[in-house]
C-alpha atoms as a PDB file:
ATOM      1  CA  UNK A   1      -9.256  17.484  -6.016  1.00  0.00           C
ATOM      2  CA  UNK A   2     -11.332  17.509  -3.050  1.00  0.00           C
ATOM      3  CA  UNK A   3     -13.963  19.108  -1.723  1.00  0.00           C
ATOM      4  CA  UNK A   4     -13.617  23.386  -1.698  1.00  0.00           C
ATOM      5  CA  UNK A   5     -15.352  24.512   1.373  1.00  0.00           C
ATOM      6  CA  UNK A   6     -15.297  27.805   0.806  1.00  0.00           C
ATOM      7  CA  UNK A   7     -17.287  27.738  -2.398  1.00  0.00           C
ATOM      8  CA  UNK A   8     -20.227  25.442  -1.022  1.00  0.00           C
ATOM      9  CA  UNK A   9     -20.480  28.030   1.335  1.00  0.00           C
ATOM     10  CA  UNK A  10     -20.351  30.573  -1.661  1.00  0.00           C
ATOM     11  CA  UNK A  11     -17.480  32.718  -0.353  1.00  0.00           C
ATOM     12  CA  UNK A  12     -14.363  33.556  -1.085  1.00  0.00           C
ATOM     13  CA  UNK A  13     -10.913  32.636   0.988  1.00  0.00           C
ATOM     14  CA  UNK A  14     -10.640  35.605   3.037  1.00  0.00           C
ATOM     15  CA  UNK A  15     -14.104  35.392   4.103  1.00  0.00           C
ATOM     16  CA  UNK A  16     -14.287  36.268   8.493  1.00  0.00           C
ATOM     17  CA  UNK A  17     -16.421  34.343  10.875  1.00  0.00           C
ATOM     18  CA  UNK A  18     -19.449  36.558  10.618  1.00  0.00           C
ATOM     19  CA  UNK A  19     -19.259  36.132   6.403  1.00  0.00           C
ATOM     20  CA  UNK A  20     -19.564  32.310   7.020  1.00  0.00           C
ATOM     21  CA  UNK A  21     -22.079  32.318   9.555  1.00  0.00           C
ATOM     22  CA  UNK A  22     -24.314  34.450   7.328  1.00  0.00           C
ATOM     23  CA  UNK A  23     -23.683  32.050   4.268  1.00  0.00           C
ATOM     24  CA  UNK A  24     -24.226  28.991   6.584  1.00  0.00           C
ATOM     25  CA  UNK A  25     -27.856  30.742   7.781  1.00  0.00           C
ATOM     26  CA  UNK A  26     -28.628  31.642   4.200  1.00  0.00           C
ATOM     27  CA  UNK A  27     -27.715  28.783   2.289  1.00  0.00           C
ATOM     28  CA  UNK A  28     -28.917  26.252   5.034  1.00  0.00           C
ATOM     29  CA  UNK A  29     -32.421  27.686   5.228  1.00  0.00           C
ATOM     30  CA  UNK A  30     -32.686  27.643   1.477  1.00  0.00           C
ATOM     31  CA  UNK A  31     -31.413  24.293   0.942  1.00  0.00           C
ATOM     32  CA  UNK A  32     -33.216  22.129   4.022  1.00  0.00           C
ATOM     33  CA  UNK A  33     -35.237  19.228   2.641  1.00  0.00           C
ATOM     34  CA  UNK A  34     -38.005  19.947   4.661  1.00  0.00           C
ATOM     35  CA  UNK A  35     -38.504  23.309   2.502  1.00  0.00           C
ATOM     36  CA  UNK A  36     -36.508  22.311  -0.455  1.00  0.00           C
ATOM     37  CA  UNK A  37     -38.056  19.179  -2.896  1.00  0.00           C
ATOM     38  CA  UNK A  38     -35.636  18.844  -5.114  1.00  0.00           C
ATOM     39  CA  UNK A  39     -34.336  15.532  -4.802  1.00  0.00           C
ATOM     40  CA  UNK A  40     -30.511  16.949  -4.352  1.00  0.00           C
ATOM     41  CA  UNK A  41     -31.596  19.061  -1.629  1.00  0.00           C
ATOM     42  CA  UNK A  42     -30.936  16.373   1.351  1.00  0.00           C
ATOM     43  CA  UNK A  43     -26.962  15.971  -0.585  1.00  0.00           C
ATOM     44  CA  UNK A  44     -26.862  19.702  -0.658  1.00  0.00           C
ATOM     45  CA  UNK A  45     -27.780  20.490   2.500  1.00  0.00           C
ATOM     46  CA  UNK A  46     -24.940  18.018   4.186  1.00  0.00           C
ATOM     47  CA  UNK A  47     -22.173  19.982   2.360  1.00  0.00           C
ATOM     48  CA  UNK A  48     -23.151  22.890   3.928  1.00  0.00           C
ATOM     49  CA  UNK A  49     -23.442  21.555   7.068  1.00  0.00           C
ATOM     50  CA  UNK A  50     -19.435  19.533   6.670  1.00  0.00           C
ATOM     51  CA  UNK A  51     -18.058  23.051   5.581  1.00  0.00           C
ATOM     52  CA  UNK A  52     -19.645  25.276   8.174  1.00  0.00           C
ATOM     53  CA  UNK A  53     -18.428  22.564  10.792  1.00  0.00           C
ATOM     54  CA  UNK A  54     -14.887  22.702   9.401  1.00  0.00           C
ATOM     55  CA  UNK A  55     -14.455  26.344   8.373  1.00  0.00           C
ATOM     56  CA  UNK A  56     -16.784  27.880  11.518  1.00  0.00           C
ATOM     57  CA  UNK A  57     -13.628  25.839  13.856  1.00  0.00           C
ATOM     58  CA  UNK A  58     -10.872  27.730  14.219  1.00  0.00           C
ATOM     59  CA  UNK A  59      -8.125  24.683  13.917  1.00  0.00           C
ATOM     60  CA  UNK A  60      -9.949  22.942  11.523  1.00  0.00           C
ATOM     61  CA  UNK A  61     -10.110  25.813   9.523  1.00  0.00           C
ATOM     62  CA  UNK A  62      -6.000  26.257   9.802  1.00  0.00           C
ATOM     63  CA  UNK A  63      -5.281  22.813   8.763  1.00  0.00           C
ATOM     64  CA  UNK A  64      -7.497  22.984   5.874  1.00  0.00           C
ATOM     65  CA  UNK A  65      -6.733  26.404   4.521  1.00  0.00           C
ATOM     66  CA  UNK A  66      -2.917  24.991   4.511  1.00  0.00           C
ATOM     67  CA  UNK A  67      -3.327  21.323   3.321  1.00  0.00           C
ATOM     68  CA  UNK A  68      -7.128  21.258   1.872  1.00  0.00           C
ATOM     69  CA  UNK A  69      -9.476  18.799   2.966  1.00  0.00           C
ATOM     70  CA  UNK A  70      -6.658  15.659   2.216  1.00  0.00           C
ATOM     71  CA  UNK A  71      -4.386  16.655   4.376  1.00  0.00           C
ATOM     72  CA  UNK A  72      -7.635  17.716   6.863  1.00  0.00           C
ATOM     73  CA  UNK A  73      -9.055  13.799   6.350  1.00  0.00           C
ATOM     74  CA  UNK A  74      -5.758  12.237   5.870  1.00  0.00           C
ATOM     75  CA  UNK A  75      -4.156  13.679   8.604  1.00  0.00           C
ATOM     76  CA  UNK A  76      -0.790  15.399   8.409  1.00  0.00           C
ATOM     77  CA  UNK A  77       2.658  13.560   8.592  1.00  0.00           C
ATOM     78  CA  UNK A  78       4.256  14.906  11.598  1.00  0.00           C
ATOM     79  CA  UNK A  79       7.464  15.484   9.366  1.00  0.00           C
ATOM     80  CA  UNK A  80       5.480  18.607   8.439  1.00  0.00           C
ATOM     81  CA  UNK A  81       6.281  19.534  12.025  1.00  0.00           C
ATOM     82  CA  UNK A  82       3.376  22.225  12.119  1.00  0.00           C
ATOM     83  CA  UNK A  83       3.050  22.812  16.345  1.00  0.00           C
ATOM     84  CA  UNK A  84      -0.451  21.125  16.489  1.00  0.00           C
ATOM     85  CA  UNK A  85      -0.371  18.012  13.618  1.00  0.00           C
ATOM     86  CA  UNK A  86      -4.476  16.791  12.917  1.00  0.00           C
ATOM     87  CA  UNK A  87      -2.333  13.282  12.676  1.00  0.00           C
ATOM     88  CA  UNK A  88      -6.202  11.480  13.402  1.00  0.00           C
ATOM     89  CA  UNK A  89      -7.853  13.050  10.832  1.00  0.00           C
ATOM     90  CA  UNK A  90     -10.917  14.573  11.040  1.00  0.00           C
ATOM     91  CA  UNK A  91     -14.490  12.765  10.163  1.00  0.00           C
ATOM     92  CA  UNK A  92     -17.759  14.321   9.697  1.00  0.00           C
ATOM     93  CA  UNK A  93     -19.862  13.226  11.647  1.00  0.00           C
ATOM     94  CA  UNK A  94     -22.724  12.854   8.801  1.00  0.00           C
ATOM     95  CA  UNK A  95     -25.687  14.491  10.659  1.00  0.00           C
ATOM     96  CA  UNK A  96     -26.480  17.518   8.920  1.00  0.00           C
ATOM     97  CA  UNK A  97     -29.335  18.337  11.380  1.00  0.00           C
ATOM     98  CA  UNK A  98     -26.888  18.121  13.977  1.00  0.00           C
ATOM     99  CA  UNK A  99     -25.207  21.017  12.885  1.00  0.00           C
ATOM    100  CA  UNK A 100     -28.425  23.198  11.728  1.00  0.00           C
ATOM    101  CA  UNK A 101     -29.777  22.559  15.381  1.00  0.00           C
ATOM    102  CA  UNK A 102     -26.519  24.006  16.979  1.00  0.00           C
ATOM    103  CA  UNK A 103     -26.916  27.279  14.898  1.00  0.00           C
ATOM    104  CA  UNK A 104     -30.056  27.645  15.263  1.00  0.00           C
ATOM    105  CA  UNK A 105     -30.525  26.503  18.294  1.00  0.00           C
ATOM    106  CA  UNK A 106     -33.453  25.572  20.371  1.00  0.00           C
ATOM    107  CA  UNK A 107     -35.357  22.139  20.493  1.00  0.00           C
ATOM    108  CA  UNK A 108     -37.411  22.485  17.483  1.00  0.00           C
ATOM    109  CA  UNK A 109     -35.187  24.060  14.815  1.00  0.00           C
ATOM    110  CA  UNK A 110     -37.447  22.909  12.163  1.00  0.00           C
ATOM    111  CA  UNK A 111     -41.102  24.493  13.378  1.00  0.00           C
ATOM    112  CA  UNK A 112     -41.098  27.337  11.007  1.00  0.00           C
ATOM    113  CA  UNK A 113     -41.068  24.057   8.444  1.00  0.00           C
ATOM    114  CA  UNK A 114     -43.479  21.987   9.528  1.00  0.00           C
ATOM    115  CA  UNK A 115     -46.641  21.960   7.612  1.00  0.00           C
ATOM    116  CA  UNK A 116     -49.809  21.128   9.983  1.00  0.00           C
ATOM    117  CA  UNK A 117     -51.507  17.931  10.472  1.00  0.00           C
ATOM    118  CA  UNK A 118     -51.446  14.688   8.317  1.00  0.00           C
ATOM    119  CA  UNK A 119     -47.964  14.490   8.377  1.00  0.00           C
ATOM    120  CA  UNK A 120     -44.717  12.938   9.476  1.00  0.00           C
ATOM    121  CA  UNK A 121     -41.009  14.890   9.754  1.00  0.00           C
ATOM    122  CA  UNK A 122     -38.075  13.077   9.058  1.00  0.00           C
ATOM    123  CA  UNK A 123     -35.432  15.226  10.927  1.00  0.00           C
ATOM    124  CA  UNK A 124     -32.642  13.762   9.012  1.00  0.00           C
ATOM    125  CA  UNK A 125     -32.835  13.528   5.102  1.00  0.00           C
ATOM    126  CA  UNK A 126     -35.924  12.479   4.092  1.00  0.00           C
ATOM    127  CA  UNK A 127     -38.266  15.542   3.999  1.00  0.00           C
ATOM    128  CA  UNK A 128     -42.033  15.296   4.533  1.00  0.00           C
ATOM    129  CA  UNK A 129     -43.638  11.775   3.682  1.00  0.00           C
ATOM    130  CA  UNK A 130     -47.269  10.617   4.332  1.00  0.00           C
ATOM    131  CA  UNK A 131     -48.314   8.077   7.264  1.00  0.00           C
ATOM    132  CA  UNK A 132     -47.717   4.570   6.868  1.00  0.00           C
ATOM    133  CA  UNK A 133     -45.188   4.763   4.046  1.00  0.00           C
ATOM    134  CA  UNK A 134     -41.694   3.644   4.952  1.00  0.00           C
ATOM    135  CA  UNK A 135     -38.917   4.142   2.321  1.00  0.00           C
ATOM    136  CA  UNK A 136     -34.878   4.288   3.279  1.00  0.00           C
ATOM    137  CA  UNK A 137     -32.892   7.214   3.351  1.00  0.00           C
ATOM    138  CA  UNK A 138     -29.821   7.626   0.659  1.00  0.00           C
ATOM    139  CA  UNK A 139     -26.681   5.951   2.067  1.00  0.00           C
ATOM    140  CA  UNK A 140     -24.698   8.133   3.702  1.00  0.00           C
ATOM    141  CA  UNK A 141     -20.948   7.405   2.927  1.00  0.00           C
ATOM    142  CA  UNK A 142     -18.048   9.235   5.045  1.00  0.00           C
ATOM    143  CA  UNK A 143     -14.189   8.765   3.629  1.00  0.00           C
ATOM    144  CA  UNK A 144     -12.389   6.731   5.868  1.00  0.00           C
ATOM    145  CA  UNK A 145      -8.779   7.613   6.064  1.00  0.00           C
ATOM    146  CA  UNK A 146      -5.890   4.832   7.076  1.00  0.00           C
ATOM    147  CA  UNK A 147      -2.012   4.753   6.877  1.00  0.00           C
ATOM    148  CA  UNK A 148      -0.295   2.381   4.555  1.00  0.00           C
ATOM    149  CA  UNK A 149       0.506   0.908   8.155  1.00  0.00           C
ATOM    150  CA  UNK A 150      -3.024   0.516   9.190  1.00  0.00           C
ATOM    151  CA  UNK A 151      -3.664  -1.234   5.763  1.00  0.00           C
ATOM    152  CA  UNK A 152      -0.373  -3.238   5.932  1.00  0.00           C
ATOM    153  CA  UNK A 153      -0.796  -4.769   9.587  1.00  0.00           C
ATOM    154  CA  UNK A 154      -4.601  -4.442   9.335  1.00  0.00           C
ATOM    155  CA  UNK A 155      -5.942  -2.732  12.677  1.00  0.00           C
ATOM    156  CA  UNK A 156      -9.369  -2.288  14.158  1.00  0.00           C
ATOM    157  CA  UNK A 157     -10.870   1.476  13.981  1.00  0.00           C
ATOM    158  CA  UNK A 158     -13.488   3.028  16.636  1.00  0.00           C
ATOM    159  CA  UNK A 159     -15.355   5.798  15.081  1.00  0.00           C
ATOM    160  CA  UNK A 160     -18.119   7.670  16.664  1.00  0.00           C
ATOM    161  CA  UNK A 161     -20.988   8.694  15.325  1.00  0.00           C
ATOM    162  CA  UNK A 162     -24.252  10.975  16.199  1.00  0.00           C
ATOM    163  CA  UNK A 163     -28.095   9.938  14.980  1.00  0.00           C
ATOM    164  CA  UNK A 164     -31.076  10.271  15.912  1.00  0.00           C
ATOM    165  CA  UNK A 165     -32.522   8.076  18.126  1.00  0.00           C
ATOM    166  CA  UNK A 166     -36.762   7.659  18.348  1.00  0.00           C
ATOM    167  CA  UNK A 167     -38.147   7.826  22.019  1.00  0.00           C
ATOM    168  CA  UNK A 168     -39.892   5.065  23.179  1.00  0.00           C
ATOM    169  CA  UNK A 169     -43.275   7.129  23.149  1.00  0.00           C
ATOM    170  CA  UNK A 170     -41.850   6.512  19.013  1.00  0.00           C
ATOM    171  CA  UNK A 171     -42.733  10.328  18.208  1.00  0.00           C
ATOM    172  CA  UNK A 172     -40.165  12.129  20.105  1.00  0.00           C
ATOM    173  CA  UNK A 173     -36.483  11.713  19.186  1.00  0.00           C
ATOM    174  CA  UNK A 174     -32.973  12.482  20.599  1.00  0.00           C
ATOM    175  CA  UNK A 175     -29.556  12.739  19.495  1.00  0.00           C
ATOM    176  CA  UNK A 176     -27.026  10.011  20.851  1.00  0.00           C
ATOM    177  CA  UNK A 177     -23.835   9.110  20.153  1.00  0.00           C
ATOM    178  CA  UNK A 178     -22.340   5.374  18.857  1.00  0.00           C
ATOM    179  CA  UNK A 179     -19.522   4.148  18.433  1.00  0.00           C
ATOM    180  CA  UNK A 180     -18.896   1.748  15.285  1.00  0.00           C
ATOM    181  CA  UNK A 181     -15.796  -0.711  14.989  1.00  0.00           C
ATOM    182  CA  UNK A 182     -14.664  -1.631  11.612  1.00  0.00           C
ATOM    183  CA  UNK A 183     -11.696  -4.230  11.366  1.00  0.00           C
ATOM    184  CA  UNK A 184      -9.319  -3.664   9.098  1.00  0.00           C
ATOM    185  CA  UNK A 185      -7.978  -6.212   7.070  1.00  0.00           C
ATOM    186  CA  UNK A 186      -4.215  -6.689   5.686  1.00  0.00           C
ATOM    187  CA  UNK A 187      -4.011  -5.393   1.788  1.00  0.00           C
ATOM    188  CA  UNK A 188      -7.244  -3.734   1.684  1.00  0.00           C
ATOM    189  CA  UNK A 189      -7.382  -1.522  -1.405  1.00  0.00           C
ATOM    190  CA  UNK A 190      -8.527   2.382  -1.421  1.00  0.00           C
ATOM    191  CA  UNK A 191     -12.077   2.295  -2.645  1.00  0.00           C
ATOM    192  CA  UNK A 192     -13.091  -0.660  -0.083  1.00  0.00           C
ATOM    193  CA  UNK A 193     -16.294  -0.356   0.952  1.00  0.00           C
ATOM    194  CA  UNK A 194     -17.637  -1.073   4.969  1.00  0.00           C
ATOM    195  CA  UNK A 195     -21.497  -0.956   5.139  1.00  0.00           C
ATOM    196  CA  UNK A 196     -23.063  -0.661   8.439  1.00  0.00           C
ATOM    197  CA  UNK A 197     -27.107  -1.269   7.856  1.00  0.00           C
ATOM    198  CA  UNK A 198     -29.675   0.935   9.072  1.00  0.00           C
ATOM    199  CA  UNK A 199     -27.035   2.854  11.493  1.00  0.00           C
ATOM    200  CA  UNK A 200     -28.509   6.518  10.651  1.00  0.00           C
ATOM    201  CA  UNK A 201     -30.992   8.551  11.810  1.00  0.00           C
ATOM    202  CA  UNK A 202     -34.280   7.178  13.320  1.00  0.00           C
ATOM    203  CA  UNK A 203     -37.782   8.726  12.465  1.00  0.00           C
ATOM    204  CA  UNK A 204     -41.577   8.315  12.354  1.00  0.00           C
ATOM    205  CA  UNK A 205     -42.229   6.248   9.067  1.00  0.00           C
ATOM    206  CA  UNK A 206     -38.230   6.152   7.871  1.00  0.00           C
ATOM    207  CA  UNK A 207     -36.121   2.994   7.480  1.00  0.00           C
ATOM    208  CA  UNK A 208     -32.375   4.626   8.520  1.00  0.00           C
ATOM    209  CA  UNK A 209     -30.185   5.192   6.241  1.00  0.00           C
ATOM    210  CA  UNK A 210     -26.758   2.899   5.694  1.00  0.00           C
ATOM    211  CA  UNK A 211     -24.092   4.251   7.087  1.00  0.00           C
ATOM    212  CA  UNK A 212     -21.326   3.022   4.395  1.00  0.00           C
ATOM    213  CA  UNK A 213     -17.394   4.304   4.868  1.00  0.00           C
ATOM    214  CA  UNK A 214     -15.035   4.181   1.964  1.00  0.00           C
ATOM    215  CA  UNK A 215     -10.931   3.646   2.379  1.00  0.00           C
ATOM    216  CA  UNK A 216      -8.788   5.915   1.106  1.00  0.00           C
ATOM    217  CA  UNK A 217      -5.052   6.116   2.136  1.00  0.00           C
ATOM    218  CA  UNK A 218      -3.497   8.952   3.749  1.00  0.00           C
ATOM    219  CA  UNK A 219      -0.011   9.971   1.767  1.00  0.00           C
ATOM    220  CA  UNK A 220       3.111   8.491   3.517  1.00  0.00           C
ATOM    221  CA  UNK A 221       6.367   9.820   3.964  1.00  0.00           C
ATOM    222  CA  UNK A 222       8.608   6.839   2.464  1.00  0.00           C
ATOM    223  CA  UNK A 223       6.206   5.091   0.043  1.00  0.00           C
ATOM    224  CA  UNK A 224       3.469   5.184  -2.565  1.00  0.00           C
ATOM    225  CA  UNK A 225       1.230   2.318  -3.544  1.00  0.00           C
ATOM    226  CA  UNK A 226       0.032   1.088  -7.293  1.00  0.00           C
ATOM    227  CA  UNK A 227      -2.271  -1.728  -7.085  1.00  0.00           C
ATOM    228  CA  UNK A 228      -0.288  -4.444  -4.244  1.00  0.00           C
ATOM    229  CA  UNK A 229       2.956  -2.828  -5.220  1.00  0.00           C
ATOM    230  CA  UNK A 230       4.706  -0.178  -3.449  1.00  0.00           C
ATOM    231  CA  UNK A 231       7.410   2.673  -4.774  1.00  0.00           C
ATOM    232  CA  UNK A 232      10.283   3.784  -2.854  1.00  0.00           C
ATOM    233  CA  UNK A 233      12.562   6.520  -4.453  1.00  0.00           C
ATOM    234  CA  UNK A 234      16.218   6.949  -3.632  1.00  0.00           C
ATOM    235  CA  UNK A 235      18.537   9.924  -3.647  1.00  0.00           C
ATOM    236  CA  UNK A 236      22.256   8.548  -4.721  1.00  0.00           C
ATOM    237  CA  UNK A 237      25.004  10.666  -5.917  1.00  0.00           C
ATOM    238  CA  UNK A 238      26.090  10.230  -9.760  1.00  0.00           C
ATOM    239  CA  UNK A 239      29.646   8.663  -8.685  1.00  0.00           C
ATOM    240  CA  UNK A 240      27.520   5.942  -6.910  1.00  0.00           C
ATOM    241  CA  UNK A 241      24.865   5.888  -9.832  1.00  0.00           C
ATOM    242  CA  UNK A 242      27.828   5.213 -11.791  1.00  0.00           C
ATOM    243  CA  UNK A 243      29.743   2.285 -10.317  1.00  0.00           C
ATOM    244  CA  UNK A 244      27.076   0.657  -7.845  1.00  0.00           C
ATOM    245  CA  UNK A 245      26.006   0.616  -4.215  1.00  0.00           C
ATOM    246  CA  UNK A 246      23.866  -0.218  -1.717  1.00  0.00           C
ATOM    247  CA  UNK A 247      20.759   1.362  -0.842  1.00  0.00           C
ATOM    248  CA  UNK A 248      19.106   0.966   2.609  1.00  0.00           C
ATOM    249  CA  UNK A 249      15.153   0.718   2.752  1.00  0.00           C
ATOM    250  CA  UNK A 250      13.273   0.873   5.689  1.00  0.00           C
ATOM    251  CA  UNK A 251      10.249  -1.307   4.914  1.00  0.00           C
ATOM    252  CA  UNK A 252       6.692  -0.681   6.846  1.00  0.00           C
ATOM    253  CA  UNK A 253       7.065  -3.046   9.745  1.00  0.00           C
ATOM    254  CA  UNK A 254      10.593  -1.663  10.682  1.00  0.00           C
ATOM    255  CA  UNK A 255      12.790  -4.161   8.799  1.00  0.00           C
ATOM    256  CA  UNK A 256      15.928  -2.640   7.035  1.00  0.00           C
ATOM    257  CA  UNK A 257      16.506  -3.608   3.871  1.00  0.00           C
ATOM    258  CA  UNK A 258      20.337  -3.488   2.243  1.00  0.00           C
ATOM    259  CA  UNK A 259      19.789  -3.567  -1.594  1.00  0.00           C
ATOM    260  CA  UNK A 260      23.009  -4.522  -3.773  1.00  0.00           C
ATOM    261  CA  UNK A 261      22.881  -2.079  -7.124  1.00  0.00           C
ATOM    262  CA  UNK A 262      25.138  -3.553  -9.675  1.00  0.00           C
ATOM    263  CA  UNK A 263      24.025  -2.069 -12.816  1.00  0.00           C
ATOM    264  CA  UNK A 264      24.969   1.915 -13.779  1.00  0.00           C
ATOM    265  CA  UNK A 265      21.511   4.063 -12.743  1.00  0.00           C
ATOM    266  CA  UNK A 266      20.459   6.103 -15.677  1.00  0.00           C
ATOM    267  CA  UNK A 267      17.236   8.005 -15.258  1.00  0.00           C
ATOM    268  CA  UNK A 268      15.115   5.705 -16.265  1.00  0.00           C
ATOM    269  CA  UNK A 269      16.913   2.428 -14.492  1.00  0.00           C
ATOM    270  CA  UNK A 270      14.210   1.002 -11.907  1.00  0.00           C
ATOM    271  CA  UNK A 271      14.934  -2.241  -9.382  1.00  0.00           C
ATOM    272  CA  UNK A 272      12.276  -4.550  -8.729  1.00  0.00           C
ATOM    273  CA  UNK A 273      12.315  -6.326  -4.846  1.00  0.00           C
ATOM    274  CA  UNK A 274      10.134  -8.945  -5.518  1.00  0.00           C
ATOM    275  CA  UNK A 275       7.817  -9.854  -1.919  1.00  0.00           C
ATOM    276  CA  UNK A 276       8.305  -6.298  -0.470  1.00  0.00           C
ATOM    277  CA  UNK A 277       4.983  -5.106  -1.419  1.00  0.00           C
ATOM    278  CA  UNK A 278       1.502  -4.547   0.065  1.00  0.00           C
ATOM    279  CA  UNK A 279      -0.311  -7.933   1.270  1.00  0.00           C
ATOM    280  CA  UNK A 280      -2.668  -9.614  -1.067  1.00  0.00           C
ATOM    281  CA  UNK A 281      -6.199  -8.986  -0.039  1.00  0.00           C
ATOM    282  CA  UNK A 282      -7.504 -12.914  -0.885  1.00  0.00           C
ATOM    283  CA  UNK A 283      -3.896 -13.973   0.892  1.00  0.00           C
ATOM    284  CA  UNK A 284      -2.140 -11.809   3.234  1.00  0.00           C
ATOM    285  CA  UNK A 285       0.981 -14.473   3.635  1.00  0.00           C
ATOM    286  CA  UNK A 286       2.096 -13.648   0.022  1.00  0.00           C
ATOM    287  CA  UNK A 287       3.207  -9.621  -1.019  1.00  0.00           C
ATOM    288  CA  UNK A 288       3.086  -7.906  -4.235  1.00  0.00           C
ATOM    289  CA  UNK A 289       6.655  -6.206  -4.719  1.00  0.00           C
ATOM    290  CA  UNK A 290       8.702  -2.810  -4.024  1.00  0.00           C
ATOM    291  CA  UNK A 291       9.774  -0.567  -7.054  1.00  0.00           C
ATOM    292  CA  UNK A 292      12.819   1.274  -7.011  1.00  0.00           C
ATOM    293  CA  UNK A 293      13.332   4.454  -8.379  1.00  0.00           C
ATOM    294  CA  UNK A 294      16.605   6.893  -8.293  1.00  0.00           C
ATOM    295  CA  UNK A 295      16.835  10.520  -7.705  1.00  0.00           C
ATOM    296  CA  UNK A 296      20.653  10.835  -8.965  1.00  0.00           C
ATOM    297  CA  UNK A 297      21.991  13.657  -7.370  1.00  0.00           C
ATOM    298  CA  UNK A 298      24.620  15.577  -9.304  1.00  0.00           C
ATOM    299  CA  UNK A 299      27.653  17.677  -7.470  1.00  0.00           C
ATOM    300  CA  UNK A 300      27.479  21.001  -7.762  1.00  0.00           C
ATOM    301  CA  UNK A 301      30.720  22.054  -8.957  1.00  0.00           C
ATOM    302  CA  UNK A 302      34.351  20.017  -9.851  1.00  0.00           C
ATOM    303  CA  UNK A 303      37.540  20.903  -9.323  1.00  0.00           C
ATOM    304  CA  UNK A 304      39.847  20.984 -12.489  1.00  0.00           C
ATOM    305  CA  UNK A 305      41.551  17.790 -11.069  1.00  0.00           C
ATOM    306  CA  UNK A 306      38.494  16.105 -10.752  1.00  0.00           C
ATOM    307  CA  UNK A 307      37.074  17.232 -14.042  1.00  0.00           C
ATOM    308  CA  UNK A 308      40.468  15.559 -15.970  1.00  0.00           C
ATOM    309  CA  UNK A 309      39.413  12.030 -13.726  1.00  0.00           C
ATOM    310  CA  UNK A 310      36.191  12.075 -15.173  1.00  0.00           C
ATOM    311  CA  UNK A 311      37.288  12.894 -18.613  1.00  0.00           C
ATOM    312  CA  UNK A 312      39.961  10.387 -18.261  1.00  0.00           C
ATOM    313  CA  UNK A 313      37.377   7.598 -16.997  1.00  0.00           C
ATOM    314  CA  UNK A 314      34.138   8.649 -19.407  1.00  0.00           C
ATOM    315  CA  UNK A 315      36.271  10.193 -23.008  1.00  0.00           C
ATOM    316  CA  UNK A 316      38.561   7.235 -23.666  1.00  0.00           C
END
């Protein structure tokens, strides 16, 4: 299951604008790092800050009350045919402070935090540390969410993110945005890891955090992958489960495939298409295969007439 928004936020589902803006404000100032030492606080505090910036957005909010944050990340098949399909996806942007500082507002959201002299702020995730001691931030890793297309052909992605940035006077610091381009190979696997170093937030004494995203596959309207092997399911009708036909299969890069069934479909009869799989990861020239499984669709009613056929055929 994925993540529930609503109960980070300690609410319930019918919660209104105002309820979420008073959890955000309640639950963010209790949870910042930079008044909060627990060492979960920094993880804490950045889901509060992805579900305020999902459920505080009007069409965010619609696409994830209807299709929870999967079909919010994944995007949504446009053979849903809602009138405005998230088919990108949405990303969180990963800066936590980013989203306190546009609540709060003003350009020192953190003053009623900071403690006096002798030391440093890290804006971002890292909470007060002494002068002269550099440590990293946690990773932060952000779901990245590709077709069985995308991971088929292999593609190249352009995602932008927001950090902080230090000043050149190296004490002052500014939000910008990036953008980061990860190439996606043929076959990659959900659960593939792509580490950008040191791409988060800049700050006095901090070494930025990694910026790390992780694939996962947005579901498809024809197929489902295991492993390098991909499963197709076909409707046929129980005369044609019976005495064979042929099935057509319209594979991911648009070819049609006409597949001969000889053999009587019972319900646990499966064809294997060797080659018409997923590309291998260590060899995109070869393919794992395609799995075929049968829906058999049984009439609804028979006519007396056709009732004595079958009897003839099946009850000699």
């Amino acid at each position: 299951m994925g993540q529930d928004y609503y109960a980070v936020l300690e609410l319930n589902r019918n919660a209104k604008d105002a309820d979420i803006k008073k959890a955000y404000r309640k639950l963010a100032l209790k949870y910042h790092p930079l008044k909060n030492q627990e060492p979960w606080a920094p993880g804490k505090f950045k889901q509060l800050a992805e579900a305020y910036d999902v459920l505080s957005d009007p069409v965010k909010k619609a696409v994830y009350d209807k299709f929870a944050e999967e079909g919010l990340k994944g995007g949504i098949p446009l053979e849903f045919g809602i009138d405005t399909p998230w088919t990108e996806g949405y990303v969180f942007h990963g800066n936590p402070e980013k989203v306190y500082r546009q609540f709060f507002g003003g350009d020192n959201p953190f003053a009623e935090f900071y403690t006096g002299e002798g030391a440093e702020v890290n804006m971002a995730f890292g909470g007060l540390r002494g002068r002269g001691v550099k440590k990293q931030d946690l990773p932060i890793e952000r779901d990245l969410y590709l077709s069985l297309e995308d991971l088929f052909f292999g593609c190249t992605k352009k995602i932008k993110i927001s950090r902080r940035v230090m000043n050149e006077d190296g004490h002052a610091s500014t939000i910008k945005d990036k953008i980061l381009t990860i190439d996606v190979q043929p076959g990659w696997k959900p659960g593939t890891k792509i580490t950008f170093k040191e791409e988060g937030d800049q700050g006095p004494n901090i070494i930025p955090a990694d910026i790390i995203f992780i694939v996962k596959e947005k579901l498809h309207p024809r197929f489902k992958r295991e492993d390098d092997n991909l499963i197709y399911v076909a409707s046929i009708p129980l005369g044609k489960a019976l005495i064979g036909c042929t099935v057509d299969v319209r594979t991911l890069d648009e070819r049609l495939l006409n597949i001969p069934i000889n053999d009587i479909v019972h319900p646990k009869y499966f064809k294997v298409v060797p080659g018409e799989g997923m590309p291998l990861p260590q060899d995109p020239t070869c393919k794992g295969d395609l799995f075929m499984y049968f829906d058999i669709v049984f009439p609804a009613r028979l006519t007396p007439a056709k009732k004595a056929l079958v009897r003839e055929a099946l009850l000699m």
